[in-house]
PDB file of N, CA and C in Angstrom:
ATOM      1  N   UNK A   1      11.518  39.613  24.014  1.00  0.00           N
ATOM      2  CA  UNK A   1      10.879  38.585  24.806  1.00  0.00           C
ATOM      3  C   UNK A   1      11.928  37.830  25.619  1.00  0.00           C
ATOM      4  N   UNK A   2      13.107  37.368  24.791  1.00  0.00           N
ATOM      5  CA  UNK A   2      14.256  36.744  26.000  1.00  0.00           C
ATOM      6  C   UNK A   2      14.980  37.853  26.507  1.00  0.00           C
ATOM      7  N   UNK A   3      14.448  39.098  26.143  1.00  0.00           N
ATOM      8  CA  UNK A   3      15.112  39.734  27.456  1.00  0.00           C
ATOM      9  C   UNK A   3      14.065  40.133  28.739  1.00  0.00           C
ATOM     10  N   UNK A   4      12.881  40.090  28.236  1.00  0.00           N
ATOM     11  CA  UNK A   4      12.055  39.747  29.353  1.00  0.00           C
ATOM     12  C   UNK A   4      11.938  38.707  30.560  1.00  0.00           C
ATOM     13  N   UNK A   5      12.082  37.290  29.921  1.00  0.00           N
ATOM     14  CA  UNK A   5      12.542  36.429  30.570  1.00  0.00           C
ATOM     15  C   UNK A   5      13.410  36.493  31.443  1.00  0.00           C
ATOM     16  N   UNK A   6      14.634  37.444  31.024  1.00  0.00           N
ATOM     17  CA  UNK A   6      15.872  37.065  31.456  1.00  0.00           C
ATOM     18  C   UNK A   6      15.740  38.229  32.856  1.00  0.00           C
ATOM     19  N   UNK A   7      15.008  39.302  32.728  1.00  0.00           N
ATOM     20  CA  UNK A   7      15.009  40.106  34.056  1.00  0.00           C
ATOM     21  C   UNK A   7      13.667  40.143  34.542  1.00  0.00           C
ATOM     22  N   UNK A   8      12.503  40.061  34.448  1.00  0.00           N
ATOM     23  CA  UNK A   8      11.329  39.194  35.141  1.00  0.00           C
ATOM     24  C   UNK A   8      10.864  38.025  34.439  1.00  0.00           C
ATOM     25  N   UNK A   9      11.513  37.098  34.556  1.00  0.00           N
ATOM     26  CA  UNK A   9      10.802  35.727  34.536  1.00  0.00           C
ATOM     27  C   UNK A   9       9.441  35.604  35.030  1.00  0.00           C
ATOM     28  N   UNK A  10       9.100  35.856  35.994  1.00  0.00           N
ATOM     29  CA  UNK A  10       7.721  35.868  36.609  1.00  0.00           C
ATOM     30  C   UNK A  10       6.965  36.252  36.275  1.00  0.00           C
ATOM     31  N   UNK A  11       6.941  37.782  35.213  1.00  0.00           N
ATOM     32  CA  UNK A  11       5.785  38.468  34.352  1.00  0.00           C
ATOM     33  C   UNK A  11       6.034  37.710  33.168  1.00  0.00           C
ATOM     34  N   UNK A  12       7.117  37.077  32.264  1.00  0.00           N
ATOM     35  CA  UNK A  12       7.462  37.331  30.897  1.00  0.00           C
ATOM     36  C   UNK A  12       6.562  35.726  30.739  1.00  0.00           C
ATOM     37  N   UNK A  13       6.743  34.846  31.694  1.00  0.00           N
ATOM     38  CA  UNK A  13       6.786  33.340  31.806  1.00  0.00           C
ATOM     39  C   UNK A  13       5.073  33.079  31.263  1.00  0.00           C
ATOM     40  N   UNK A  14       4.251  33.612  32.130  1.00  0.00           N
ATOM     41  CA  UNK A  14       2.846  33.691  31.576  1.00  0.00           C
ATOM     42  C   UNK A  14       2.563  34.190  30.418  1.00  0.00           C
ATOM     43  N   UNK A  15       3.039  34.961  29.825  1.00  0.00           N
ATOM     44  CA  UNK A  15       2.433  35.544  28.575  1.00  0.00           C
ATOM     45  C   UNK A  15       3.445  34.859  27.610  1.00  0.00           C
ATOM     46  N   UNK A  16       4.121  34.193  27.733  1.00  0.00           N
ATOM     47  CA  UNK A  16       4.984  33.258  27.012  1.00  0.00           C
ATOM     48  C   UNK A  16       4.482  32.003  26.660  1.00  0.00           C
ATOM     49  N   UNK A  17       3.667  31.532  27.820  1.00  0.00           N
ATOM     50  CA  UNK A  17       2.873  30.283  27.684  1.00  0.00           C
ATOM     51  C   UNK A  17       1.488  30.662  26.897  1.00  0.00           C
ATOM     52  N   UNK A  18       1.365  31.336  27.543  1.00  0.00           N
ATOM     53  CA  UNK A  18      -0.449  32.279  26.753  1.00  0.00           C
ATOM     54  C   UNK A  18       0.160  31.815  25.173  1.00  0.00           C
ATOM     55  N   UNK A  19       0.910  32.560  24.845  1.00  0.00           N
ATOM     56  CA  UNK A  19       0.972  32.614  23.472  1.00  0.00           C
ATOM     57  C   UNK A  19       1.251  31.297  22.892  1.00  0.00           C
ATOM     58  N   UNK A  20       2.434  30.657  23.234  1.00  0.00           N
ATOM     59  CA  UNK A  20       2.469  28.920  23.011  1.00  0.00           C
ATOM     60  C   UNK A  20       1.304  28.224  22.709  1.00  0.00           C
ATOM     61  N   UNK A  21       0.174  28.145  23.888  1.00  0.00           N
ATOM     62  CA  UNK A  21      -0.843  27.370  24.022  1.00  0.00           C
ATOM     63  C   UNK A  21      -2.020  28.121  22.891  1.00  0.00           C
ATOM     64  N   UNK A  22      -1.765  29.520  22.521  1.00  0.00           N
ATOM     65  CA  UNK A  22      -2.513  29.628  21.245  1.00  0.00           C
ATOM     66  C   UNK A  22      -1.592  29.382  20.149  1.00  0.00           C
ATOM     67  N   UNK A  23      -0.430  29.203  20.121  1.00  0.00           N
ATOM     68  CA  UNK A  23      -0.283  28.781  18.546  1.00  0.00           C
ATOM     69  C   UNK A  23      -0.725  27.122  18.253  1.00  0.00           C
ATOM     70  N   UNK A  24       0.315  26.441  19.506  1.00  0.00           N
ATOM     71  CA  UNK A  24      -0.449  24.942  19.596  1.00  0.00           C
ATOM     72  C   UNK A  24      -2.169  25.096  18.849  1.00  0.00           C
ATOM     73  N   UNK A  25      -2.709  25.633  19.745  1.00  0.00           N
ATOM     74  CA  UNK A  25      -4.228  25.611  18.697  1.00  0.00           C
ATOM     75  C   UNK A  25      -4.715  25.695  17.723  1.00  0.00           C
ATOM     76  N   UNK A  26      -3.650  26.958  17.306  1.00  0.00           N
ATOM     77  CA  UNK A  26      -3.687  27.100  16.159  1.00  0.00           C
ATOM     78  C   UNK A  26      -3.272  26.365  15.104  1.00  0.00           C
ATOM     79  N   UNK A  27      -1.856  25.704  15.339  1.00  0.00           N
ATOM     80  CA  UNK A  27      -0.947  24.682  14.481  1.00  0.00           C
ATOM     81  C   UNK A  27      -2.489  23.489  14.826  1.00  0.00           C
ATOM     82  N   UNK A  28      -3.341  23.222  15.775  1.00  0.00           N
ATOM     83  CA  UNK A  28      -3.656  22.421  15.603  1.00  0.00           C
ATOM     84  C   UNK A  28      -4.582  22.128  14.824  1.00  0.00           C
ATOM     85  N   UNK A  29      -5.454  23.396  14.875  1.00  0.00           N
ATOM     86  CA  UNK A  29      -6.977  23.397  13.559  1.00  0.00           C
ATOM     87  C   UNK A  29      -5.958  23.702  12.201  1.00  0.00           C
ATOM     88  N   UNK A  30      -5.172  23.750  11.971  1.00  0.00           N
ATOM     89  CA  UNK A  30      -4.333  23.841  10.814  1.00  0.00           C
ATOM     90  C   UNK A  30      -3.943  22.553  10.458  1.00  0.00           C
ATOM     91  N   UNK A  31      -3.578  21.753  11.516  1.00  0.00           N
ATOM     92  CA  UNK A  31      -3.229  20.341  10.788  1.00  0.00           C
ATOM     93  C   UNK A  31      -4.633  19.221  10.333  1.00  0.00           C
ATOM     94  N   UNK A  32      -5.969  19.755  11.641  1.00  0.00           N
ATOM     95  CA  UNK A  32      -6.950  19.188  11.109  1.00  0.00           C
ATOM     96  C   UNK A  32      -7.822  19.396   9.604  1.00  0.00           C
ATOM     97  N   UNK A  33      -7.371  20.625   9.552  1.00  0.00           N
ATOM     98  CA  UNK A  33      -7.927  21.166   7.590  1.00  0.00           C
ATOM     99  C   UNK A  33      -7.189  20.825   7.143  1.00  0.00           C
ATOM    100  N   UNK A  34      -5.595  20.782   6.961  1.00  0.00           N
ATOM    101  CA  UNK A  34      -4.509  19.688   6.390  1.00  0.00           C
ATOM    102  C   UNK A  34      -5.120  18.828   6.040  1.00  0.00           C
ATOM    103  N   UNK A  35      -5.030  18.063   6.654  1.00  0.00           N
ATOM    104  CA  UNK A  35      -5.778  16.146   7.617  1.00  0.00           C
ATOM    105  C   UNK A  35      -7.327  16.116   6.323  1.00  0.00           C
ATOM    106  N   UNK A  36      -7.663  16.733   6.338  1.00  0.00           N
ATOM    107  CA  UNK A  36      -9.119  16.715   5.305  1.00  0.00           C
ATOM    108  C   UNK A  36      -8.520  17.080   4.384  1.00  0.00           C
ATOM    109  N   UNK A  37      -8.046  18.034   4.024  1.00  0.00           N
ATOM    110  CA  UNK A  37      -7.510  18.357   2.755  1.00  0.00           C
ATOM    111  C   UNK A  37      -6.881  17.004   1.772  1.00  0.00           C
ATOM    112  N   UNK A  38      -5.774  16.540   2.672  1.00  0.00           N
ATOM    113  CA  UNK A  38      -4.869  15.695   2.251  1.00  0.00           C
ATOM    114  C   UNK A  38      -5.606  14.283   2.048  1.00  0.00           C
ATOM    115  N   UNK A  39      -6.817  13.226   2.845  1.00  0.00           N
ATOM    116  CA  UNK A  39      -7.625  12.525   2.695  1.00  0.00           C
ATOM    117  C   UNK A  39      -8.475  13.115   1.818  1.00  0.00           C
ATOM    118  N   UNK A  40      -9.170  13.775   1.593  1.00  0.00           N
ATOM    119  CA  UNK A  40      -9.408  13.964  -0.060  1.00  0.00           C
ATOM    120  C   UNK A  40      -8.799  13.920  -1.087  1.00  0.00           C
ATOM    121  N   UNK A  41      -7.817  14.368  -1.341  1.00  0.00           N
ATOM    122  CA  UNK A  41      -6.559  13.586  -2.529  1.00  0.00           C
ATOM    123  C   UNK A  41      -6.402  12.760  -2.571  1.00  0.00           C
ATOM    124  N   UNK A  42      -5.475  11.607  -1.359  1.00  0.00           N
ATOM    125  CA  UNK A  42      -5.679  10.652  -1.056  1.00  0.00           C
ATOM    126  C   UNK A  42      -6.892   9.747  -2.120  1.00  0.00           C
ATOM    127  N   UNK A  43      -7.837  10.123  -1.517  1.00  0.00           N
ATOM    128  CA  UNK A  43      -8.997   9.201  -1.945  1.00  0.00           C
ATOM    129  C   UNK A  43      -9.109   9.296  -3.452  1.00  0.00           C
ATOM    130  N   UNK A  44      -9.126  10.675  -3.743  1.00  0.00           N
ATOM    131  CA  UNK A  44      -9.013  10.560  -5.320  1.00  0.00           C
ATOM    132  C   UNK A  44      -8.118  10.024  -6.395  1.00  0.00           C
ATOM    133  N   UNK A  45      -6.885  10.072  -5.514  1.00  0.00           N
ATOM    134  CA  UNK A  45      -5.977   9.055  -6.394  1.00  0.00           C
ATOM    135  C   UNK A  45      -5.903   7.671  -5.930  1.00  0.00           C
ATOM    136  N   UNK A  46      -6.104   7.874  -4.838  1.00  0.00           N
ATOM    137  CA  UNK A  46      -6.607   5.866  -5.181  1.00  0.00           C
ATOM    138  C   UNK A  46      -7.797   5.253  -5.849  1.00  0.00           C
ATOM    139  N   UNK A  47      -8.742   6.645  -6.439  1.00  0.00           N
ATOM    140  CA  UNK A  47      -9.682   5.444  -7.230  1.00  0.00           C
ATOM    141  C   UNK A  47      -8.943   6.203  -8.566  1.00  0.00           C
ATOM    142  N   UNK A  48      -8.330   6.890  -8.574  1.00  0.00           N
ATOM    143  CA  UNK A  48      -7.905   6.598 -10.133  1.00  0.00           C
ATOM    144  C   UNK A  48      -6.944   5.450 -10.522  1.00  0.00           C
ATOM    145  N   UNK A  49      -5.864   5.361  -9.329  1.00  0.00           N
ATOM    146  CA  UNK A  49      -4.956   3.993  -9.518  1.00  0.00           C
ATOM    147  C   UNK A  49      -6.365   3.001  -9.634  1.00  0.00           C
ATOM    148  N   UNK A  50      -7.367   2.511  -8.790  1.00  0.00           N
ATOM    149  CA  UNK A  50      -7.913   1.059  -9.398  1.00  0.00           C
ATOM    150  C   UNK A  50      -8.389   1.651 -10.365  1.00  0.00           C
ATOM    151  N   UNK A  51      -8.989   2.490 -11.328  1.00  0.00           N
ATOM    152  CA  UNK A  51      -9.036   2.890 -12.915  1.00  0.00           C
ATOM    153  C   UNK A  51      -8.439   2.197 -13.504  1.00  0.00           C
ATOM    154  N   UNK A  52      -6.903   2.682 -13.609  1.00  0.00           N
ATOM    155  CA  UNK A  52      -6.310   2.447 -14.096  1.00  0.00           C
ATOM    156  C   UNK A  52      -5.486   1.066 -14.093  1.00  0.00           C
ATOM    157  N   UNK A  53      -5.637   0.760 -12.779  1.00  0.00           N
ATOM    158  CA  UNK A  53      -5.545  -1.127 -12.677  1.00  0.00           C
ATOM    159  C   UNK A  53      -6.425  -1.682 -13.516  1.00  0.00           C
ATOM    160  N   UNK A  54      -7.878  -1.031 -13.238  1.00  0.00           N
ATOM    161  CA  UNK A  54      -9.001  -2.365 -13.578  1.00  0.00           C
ATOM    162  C   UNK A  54      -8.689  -2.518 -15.514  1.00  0.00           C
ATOM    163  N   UNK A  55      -8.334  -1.662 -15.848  1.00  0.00           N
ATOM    164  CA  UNK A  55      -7.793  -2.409 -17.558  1.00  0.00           C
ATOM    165  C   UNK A  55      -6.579  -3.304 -17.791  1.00  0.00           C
ATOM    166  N   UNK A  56      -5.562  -2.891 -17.021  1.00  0.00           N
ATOM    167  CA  UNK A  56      -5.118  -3.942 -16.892  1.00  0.00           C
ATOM    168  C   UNK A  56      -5.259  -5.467 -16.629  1.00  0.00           C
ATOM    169  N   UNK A  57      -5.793  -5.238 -15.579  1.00  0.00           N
ATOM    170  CA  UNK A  57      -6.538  -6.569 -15.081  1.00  0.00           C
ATOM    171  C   UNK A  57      -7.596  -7.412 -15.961  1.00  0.00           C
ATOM    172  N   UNK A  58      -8.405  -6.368 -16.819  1.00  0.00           N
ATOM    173  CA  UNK A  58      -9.022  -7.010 -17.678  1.00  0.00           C
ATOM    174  C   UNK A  58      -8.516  -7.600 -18.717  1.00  0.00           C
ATOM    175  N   UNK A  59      -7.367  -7.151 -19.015  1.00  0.00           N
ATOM    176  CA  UNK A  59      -6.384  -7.997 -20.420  1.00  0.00           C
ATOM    177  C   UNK A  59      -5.997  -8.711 -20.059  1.00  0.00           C
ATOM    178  N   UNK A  60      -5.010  -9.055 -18.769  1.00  0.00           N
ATOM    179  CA  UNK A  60      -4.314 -10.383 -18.176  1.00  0.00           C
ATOM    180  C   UNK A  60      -5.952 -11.424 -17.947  1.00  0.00           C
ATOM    181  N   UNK A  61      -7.319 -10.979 -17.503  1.00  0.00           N
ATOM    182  CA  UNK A  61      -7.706 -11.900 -17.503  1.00  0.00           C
ATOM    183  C   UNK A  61      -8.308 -12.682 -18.437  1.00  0.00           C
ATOM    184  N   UNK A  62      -8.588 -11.494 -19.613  1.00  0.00           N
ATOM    185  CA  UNK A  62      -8.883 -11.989 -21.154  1.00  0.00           C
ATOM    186  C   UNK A  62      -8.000 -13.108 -21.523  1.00  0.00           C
ATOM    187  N   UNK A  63      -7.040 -12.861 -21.512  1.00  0.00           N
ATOM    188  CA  UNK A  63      -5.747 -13.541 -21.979  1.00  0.00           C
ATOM    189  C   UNK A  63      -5.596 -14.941 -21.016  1.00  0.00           C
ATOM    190  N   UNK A  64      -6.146 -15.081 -20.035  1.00  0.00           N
ATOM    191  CA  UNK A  64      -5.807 -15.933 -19.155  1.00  0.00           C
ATOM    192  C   UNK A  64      -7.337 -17.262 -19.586  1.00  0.00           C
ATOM    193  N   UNK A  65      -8.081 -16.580 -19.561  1.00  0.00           N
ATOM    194  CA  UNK A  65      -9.347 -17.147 -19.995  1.00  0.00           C
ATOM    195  C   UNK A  65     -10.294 -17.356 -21.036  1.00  0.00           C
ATOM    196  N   UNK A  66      -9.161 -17.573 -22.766  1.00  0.00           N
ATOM    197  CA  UNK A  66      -9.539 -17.864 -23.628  1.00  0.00           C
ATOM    198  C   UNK A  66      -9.460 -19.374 -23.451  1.00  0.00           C
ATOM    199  N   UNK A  67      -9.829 -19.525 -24.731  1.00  0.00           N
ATOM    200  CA  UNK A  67      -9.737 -21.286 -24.680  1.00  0.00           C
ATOM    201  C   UNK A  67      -8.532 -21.905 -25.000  1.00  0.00           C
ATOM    202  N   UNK A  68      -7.895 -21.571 -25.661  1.00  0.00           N
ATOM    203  CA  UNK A  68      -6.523 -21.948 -26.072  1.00  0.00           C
ATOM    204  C   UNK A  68      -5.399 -21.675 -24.342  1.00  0.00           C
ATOM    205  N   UNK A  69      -5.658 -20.775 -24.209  1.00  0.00           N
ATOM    206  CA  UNK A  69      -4.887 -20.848 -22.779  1.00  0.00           C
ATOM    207  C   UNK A  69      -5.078 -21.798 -21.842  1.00  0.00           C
ATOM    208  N   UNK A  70      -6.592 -21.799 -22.160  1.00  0.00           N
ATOM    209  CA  UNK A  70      -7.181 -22.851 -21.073  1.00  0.00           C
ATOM    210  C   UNK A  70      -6.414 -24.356 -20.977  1.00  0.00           C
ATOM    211  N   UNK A  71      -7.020 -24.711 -22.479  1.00  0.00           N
ATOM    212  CA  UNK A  71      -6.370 -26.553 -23.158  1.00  0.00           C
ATOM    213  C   UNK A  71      -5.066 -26.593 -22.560  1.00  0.00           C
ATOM    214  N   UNK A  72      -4.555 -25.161 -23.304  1.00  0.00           N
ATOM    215  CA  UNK A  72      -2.014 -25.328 -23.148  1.00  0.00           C
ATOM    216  C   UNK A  72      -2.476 -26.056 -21.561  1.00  0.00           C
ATOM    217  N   UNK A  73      -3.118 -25.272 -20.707  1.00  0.00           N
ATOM    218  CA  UNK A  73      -2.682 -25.366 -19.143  1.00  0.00           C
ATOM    219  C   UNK A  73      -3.225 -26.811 -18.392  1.00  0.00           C
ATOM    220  N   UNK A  74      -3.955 -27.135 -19.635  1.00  0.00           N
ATOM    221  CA  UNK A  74      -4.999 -28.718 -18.837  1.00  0.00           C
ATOM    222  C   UNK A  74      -3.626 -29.264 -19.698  1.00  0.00           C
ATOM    223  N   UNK A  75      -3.723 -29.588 -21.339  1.00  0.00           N
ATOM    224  CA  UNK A  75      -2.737 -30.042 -21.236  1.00  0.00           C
ATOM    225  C   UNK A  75      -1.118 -30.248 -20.581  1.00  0.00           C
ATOM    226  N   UNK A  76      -0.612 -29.067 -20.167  1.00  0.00           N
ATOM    227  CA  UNK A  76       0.628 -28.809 -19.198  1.00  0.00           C
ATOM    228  C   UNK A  76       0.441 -29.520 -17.756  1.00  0.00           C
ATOM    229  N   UNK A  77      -0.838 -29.353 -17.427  1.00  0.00           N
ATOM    230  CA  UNK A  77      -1.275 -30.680 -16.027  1.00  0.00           C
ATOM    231  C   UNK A  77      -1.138 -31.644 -16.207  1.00  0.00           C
ATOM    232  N   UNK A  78      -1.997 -32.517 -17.338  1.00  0.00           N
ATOM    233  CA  UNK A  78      -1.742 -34.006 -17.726  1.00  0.00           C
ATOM    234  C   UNK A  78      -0.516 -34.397 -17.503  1.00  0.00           C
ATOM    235  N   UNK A  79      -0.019 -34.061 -18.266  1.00  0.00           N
ATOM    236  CA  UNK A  79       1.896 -34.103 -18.646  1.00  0.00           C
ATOM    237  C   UNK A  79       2.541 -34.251 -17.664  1.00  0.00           C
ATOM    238  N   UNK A  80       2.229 -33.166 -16.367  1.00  0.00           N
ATOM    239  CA  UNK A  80       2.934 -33.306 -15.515  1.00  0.00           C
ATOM    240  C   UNK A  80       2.842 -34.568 -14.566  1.00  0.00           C
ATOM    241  N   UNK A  81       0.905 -34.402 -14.433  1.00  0.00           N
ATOM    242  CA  UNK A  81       0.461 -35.748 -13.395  1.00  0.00           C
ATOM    243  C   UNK A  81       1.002 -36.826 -14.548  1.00  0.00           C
ATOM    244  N   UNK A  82       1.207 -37.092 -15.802  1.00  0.00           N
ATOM    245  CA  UNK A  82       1.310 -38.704 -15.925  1.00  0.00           C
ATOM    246  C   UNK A  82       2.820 -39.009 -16.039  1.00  0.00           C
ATOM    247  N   UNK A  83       4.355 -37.951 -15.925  1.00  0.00           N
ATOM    248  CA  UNK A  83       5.431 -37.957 -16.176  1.00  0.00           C
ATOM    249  C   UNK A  83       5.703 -38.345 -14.203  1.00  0.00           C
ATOM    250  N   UNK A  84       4.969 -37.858 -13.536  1.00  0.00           N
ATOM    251  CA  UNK A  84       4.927 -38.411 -12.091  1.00  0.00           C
ATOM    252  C   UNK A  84       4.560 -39.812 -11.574  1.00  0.00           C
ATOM    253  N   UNK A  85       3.664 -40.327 -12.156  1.00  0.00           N
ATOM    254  CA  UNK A  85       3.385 -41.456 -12.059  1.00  0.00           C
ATOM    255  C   UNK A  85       4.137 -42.885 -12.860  1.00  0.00           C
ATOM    256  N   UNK A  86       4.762 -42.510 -14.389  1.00  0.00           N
ATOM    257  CA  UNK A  86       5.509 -43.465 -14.692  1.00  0.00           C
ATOM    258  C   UNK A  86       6.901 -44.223 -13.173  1.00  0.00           C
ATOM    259  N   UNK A  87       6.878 -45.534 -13.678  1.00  0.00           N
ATOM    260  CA  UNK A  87       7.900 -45.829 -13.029  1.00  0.00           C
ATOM    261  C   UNK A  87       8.892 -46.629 -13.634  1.00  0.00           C
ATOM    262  N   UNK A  88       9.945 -46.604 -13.213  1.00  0.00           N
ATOM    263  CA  UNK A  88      11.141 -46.859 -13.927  1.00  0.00           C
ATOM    264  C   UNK A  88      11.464 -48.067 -13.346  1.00  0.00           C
ATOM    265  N   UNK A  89      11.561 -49.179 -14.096  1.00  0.00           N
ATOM    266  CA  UNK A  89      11.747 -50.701 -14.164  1.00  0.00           C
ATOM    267  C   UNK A  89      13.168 -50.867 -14.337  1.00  0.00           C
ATOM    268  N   UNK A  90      13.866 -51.545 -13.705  1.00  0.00           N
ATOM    269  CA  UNK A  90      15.280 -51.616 -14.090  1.00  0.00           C
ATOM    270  C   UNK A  90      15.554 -53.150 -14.032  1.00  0.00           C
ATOM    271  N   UNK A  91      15.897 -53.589 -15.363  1.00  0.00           N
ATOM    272  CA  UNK A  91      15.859 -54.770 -15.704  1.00  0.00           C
ATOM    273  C   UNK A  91      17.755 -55.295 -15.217  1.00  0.00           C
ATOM    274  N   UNK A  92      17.838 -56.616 -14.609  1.00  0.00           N
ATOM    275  CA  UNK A  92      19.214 -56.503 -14.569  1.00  0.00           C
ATOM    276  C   UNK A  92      20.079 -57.150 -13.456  1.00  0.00           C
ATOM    277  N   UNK A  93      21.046 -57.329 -12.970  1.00  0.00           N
ATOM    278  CA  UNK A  93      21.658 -58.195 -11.938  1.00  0.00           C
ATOM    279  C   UNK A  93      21.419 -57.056 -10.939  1.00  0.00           C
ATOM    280  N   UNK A  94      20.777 -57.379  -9.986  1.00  0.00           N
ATOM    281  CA  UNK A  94      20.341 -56.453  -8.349  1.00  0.00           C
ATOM    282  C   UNK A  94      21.333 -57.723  -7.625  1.00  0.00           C
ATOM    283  N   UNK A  95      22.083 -56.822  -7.202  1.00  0.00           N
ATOM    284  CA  UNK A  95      23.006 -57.152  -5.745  1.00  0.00           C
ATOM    285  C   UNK A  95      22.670 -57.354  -4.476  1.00  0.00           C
TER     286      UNK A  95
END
């Protein structure tokens, strides 16, 4: 074929492109069954990852939303709002 080119360019050049413009086509319905292929996997492993999230998620929120967690965290608020609000009196010779 490049020695076709190389002593009629003019015959070799068309049937050079012919063939190009069918593989292009070809590479191209090949990448579109790819393209489906690969979005179907895709999809299937992302609902197995949230599967496998959603138990997780259910223990951190168990754990987050007993009652004892609850009180620690109201109590841990109080504490904070009333350690903010004290004020410090300083008894003494002011200059």
């Amino acid at each position: 074929m490049v020695e076709g080119l190389m002593k009629k360019p003019s015959v070799a050049v068309p049937l050079v492109l012919r063939r190009m413009r069918a593989k292009l086509d070809e590479w191209r319905e090949a990448q579109k069954n790819y393209n489906r292929l690969w979005r179907e996997q895709c999809d299937k492993n992302h609902a197995k990852w949230q599967q496998s999230q959603a138990a997780s998620f259910r223990q951190v929120d168990g754990r987050q939303m007993r009652t004892k967690t609850l009180l620690n965290g109201a109590d841990t608020a109080a504490e904070e709002v009333s350690l903010s609000h004290r004020c410090i009196v300083v008894i003494g010779d002011v200059d």
